[in-house]
PDB file of N, CA and C in Angstrom:
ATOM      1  N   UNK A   1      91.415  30.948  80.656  1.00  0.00           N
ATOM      2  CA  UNK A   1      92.717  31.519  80.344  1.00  0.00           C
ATOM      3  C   UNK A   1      92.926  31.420  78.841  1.00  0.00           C
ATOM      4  N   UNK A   2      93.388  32.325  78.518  1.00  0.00           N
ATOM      5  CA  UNK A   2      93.480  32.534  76.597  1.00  0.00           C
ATOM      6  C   UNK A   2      94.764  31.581  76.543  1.00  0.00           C
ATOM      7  N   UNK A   3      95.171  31.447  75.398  1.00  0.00           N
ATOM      8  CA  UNK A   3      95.903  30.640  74.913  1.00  0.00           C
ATOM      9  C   UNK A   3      97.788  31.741  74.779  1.00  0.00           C
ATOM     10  N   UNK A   4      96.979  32.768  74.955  1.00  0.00           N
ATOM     11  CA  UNK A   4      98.274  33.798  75.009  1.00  0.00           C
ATOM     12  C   UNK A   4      99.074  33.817  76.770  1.00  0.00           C
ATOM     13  N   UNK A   5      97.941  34.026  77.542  1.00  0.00           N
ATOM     14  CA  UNK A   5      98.150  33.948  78.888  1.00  0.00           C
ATOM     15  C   UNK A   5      99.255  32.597  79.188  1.00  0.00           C
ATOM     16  N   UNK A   6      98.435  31.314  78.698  1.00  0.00           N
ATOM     17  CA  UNK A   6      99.044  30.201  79.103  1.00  0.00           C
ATOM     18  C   UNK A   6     100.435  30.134  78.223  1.00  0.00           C
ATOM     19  N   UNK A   7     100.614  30.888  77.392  1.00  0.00           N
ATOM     20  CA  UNK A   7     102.054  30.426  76.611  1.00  0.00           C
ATOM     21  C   UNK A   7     102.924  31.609  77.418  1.00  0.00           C
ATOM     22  N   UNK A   8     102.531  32.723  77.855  1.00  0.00           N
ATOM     23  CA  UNK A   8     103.363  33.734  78.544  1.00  0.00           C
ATOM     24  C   UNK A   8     103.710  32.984  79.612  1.00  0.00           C
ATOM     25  N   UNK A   9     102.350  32.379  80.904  1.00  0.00           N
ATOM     26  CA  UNK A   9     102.962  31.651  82.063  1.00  0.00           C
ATOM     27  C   UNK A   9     104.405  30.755  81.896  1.00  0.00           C
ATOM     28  N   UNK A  10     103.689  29.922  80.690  1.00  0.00           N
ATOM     29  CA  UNK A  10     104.965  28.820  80.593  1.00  0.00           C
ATOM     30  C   UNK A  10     106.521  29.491  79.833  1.00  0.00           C
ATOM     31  N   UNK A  11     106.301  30.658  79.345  1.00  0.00           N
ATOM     32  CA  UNK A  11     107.653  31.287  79.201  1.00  0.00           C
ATOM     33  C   UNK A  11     108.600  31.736  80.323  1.00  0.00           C
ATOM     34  N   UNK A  12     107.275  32.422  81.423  1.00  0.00           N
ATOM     35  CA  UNK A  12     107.822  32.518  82.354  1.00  0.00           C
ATOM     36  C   UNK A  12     108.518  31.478  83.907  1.00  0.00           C
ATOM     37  N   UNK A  13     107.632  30.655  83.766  1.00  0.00           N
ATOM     38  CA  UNK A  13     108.530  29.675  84.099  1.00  0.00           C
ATOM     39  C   UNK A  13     110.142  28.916  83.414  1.00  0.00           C
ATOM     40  N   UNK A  14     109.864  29.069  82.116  1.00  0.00           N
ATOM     41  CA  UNK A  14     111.189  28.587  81.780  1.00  0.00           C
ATOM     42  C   UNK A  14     112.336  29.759  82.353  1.00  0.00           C
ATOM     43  N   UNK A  15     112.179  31.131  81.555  1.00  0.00           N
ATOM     44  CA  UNK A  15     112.734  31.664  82.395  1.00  0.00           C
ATOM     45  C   UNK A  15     113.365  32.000  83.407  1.00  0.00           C
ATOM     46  N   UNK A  16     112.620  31.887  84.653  1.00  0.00           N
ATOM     47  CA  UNK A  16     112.901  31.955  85.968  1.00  0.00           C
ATOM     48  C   UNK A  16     113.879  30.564  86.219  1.00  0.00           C
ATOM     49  N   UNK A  17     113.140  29.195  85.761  1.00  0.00           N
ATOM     50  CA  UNK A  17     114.260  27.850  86.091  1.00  0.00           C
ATOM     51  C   UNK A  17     114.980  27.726  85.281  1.00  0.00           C
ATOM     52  N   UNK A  18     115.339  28.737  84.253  1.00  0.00           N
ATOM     53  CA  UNK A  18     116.120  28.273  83.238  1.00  0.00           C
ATOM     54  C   UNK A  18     116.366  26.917  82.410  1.00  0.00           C
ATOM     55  N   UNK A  19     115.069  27.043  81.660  1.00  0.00           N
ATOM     56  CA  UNK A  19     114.988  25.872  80.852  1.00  0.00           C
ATOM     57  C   UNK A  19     114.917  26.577  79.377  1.00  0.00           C
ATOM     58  N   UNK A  20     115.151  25.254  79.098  1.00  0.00           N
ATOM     59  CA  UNK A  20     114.941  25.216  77.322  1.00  0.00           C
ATOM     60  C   UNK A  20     113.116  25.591  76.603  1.00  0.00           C
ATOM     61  N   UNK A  21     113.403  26.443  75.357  1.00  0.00           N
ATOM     62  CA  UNK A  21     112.322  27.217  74.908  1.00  0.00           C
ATOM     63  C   UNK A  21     111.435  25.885  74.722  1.00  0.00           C
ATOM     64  N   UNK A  22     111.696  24.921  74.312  1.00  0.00           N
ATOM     65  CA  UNK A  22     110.387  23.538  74.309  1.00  0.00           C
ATOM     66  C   UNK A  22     110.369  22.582  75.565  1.00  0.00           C
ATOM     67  N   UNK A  23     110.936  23.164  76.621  1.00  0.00           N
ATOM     68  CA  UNK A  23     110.272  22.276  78.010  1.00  0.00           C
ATOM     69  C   UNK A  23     109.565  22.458  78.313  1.00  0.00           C
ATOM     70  N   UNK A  24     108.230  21.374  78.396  1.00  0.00           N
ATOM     71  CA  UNK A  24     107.271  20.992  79.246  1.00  0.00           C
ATOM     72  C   UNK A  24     107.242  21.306  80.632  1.00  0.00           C
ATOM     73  N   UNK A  25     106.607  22.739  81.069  1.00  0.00           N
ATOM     74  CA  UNK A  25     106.638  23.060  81.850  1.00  0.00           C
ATOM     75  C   UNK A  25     105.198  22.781  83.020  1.00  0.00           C
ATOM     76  N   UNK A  26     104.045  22.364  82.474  1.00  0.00           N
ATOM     77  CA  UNK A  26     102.995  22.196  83.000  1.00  0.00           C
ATOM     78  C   UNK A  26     102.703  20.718  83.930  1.00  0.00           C
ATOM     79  N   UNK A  27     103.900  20.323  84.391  1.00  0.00           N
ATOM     80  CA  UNK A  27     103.309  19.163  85.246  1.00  0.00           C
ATOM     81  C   UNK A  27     104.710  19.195  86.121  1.00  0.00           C
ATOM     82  N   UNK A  28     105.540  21.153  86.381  1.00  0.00           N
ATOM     83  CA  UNK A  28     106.404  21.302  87.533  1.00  0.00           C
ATOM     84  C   UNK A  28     105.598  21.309  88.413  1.00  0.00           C
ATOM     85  N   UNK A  29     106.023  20.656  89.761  1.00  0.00           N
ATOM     86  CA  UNK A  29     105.733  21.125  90.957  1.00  0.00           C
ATOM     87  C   UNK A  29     106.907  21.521  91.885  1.00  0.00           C
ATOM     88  N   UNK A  30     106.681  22.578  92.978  1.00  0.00           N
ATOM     89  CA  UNK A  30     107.937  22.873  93.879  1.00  0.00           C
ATOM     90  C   UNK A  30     108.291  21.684  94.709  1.00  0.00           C
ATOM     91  N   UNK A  31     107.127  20.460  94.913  1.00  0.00           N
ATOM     92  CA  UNK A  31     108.096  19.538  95.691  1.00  0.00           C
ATOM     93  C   UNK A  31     109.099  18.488  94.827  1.00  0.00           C
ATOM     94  N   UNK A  32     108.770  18.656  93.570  1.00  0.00           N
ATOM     95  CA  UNK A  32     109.464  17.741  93.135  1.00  0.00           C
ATOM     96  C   UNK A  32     110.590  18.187  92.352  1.00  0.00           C
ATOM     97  N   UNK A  33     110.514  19.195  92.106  1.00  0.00           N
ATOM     98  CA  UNK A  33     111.517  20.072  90.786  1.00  0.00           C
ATOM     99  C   UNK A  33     112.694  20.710  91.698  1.00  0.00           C
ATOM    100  N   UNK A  34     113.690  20.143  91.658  1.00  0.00           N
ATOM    101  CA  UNK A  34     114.998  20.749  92.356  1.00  0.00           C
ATOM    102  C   UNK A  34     115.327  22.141  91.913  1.00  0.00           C
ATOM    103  N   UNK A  35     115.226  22.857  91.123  1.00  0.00           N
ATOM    104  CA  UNK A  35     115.335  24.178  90.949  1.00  0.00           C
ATOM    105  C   UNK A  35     114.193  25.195  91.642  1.00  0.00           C
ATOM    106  N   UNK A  36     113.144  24.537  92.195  1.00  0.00           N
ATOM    107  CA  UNK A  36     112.394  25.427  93.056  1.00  0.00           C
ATOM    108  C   UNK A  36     112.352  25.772  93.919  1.00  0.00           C
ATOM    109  N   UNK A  37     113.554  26.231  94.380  1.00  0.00           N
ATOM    110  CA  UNK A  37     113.669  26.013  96.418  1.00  0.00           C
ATOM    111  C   UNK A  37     113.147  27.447  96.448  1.00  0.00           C
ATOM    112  N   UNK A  38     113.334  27.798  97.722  1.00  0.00           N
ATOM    113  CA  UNK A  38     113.022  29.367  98.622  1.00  0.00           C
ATOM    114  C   UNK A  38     113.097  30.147  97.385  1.00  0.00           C
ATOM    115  N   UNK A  39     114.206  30.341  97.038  1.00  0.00           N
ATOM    116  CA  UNK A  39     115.106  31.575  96.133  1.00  0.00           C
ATOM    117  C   UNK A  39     114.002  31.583  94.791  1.00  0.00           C
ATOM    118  N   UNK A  40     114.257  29.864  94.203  1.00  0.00           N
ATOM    119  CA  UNK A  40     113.422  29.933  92.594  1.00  0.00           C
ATOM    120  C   UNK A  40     111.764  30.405  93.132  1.00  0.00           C
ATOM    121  N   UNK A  41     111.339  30.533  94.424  1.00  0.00           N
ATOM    122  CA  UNK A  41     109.912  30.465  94.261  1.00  0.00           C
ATOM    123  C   UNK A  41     109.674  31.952  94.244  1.00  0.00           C
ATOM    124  N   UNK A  42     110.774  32.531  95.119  1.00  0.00           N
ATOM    125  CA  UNK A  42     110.878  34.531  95.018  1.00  0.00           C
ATOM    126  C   UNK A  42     110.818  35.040  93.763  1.00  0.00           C
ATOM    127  N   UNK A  43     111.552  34.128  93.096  1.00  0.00           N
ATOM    128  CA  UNK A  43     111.639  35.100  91.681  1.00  0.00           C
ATOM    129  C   UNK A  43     110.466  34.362  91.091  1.00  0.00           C
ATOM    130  N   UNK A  44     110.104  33.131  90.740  1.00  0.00           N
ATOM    131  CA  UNK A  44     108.814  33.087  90.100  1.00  0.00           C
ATOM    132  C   UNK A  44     108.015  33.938  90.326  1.00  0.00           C
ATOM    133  N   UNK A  45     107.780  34.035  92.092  1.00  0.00           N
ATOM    134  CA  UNK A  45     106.242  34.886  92.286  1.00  0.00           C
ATOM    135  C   UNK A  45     106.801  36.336  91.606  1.00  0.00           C
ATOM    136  N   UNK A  46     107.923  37.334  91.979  1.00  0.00           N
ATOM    137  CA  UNK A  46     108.054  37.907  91.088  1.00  0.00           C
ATOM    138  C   UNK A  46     107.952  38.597  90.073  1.00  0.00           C
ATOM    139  N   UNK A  47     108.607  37.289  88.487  1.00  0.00           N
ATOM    140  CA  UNK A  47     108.190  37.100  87.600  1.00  0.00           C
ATOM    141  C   UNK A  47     106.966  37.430  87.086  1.00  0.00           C
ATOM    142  N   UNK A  48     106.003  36.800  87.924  1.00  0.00           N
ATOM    143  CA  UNK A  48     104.690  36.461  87.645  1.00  0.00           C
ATOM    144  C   UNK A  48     103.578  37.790  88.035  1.00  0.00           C
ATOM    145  N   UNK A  49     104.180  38.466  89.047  1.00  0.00           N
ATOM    146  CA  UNK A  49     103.464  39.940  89.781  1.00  0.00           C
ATOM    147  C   UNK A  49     104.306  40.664  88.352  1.00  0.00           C
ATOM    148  N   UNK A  50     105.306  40.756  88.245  1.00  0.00           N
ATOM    149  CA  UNK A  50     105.862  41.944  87.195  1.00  0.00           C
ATOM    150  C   UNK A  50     105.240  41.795  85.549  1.00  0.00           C
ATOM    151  N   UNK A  51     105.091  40.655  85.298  1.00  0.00           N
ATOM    152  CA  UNK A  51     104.701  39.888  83.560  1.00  0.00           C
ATOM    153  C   UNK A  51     103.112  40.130  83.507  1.00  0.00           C
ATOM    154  N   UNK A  52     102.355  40.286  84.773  1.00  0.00           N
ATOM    155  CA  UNK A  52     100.634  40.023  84.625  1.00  0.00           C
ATOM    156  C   UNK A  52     100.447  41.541  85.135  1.00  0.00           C
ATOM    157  N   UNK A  53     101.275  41.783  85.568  1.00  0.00           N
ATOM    158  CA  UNK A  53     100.455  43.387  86.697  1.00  0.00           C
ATOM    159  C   UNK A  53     100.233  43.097  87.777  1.00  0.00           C
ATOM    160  N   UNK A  54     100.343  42.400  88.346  1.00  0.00           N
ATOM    161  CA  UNK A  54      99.193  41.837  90.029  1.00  0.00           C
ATOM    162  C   UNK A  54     100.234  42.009  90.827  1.00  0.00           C
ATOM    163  N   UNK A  55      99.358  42.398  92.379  1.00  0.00           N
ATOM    164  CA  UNK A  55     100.231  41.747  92.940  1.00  0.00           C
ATOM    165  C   UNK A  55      99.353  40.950  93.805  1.00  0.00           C
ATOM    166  N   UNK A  56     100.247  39.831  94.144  1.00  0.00           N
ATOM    167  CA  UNK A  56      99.995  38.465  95.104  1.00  0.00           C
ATOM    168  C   UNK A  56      99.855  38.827  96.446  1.00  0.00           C
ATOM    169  N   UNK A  57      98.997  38.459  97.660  1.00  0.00           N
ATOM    170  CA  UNK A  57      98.921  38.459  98.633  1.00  0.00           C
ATOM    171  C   UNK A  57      99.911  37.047  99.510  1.00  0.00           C
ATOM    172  N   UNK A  58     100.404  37.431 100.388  1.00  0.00           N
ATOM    173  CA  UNK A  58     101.229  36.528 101.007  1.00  0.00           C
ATOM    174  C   UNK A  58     100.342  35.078 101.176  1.00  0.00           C
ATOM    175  N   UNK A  59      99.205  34.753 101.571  1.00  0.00           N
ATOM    176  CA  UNK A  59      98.575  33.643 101.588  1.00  0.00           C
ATOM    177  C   UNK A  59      98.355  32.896  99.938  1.00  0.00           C
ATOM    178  N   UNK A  60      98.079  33.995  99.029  1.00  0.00           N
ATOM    179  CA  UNK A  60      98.180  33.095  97.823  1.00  0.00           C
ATOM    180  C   UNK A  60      99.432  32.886  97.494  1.00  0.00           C
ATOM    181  N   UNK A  61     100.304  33.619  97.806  1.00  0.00           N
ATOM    182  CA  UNK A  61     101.998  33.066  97.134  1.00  0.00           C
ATOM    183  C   UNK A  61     101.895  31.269  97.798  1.00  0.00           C
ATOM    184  N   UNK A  62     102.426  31.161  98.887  1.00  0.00           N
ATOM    185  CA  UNK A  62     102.333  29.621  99.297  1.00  0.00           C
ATOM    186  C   UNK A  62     101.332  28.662  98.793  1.00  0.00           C
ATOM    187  N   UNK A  63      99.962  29.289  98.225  1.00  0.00           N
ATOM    188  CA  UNK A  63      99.602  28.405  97.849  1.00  0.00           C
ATOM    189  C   UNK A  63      99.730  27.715  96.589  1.00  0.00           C
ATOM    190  N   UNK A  64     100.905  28.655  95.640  1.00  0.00           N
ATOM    191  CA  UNK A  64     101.011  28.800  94.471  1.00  0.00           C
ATOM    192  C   UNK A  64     102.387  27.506  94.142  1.00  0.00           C
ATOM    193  N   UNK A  65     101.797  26.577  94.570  1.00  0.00           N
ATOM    194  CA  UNK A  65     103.175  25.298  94.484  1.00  0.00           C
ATOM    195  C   UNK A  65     103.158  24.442  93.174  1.00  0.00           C
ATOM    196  N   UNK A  66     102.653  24.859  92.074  1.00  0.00           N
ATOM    197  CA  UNK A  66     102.865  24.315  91.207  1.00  0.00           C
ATOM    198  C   UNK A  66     102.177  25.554  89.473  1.00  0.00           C
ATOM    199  N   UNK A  67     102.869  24.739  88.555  1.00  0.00           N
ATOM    200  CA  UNK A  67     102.285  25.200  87.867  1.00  0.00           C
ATOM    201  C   UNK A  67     100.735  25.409  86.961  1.00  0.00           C
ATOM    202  N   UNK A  68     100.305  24.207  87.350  1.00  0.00           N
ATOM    203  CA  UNK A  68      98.529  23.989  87.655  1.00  0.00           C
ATOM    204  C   UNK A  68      97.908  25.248  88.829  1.00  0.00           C
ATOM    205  N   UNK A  69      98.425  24.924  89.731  1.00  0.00           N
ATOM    206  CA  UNK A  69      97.830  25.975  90.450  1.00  0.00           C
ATOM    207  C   UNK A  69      98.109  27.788  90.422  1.00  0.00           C
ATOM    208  N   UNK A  70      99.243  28.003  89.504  1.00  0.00           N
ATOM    209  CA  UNK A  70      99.756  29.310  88.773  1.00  0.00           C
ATOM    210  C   UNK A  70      98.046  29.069  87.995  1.00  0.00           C
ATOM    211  N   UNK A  71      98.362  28.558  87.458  1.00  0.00           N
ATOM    212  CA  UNK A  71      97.154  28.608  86.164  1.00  0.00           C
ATOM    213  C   UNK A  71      95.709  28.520  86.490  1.00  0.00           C
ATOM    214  N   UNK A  72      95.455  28.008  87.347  1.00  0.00           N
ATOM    215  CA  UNK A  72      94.146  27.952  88.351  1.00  0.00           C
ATOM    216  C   UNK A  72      94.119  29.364  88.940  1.00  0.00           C
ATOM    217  N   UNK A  73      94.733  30.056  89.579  1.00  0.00           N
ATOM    218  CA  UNK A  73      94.846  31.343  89.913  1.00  0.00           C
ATOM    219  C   UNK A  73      94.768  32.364  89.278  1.00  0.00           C
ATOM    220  N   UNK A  74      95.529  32.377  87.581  1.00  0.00           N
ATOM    221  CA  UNK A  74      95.333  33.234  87.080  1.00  0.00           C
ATOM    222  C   UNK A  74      94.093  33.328  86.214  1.00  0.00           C
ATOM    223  N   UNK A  75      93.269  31.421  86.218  1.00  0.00           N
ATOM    224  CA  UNK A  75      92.280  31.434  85.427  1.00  0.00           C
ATOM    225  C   UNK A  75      91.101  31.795  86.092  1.00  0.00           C
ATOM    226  N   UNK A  76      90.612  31.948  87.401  1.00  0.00           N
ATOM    227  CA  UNK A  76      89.971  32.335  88.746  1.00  0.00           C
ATOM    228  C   UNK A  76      90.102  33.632  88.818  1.00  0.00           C
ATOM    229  N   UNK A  77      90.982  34.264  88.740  1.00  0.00           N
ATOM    230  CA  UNK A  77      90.955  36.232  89.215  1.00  0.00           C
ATOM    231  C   UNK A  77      91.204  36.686  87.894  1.00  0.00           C
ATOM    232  N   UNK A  78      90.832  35.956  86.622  1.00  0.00           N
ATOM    233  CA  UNK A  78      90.543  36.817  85.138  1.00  0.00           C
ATOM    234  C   UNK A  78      91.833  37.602  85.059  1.00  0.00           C
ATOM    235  N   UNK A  79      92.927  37.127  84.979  1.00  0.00           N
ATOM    236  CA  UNK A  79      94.017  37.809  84.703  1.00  0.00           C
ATOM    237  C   UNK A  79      94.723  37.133  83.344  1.00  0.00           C
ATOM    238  N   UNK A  80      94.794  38.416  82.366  1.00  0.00           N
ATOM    239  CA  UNK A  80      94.503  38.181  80.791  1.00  0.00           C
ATOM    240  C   UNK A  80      95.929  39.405  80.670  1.00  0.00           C
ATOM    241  N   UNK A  81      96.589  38.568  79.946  1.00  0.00           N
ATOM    242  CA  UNK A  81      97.781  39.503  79.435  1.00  0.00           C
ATOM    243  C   UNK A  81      97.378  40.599  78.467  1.00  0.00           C
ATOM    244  N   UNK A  82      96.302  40.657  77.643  1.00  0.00           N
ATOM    245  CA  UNK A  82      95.738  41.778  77.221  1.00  0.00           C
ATOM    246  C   UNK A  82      95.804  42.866  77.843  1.00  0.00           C
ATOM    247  N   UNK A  83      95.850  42.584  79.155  1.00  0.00           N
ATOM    248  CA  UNK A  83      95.315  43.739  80.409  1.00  0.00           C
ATOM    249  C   UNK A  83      96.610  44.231  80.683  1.00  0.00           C
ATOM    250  N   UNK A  84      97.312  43.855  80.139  1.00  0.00           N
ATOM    251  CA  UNK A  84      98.463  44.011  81.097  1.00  0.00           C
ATOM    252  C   UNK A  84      99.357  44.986  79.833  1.00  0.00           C
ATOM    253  N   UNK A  85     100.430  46.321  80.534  1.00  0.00           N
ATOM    254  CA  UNK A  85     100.339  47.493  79.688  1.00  0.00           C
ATOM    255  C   UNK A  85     101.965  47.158  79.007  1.00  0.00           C
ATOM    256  N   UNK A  86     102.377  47.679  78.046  1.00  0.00           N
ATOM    257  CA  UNK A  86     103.723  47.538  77.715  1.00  0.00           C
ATOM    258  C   UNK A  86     103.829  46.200  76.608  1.00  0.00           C
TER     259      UNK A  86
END
């Protein structure tokens, strides 16, 4: 994952939970982070299909419970914001 990819992910997480532009976003997980319920995980996945181009298959959304594993996913299926149009 380029270094552009990983600073877009973590924008987009702040985003979606509404955090501050310097929160440490790389060690959220949905079981532990109270802003991630049902609702925050719709709009992450979302987020994340609209910001990269993709779209997610229902078995990878659930598996997508943290932000390590956002990043494992997008570093696994070569998804590079370069690629991505606009």
């Amino acid at each position: 994952m380029t270094d552009q990819t990983k600073n877009k992910l973590e924008q987009v997480f702040r985003a979606v939970f509404e955090l501050p532009a310097d929160a440490d976003v790389q060690n959220i997980r949905q079981i532990s982070f109270r802003k991630w319920d049902s609702l925050g995980h719709v709009l992450l996945i979302s987020a994340i299909e609209s910001e990269f181009g993709i779209h997610l298959e229902l078995a990878t959304i659930v598996q997508l419970t943290s932000f390590e594993s956002v990043q494992l996913y997008l570093t696994e299926n070569a998804v590079d914001r370069s690629a991505v149009h606009g």
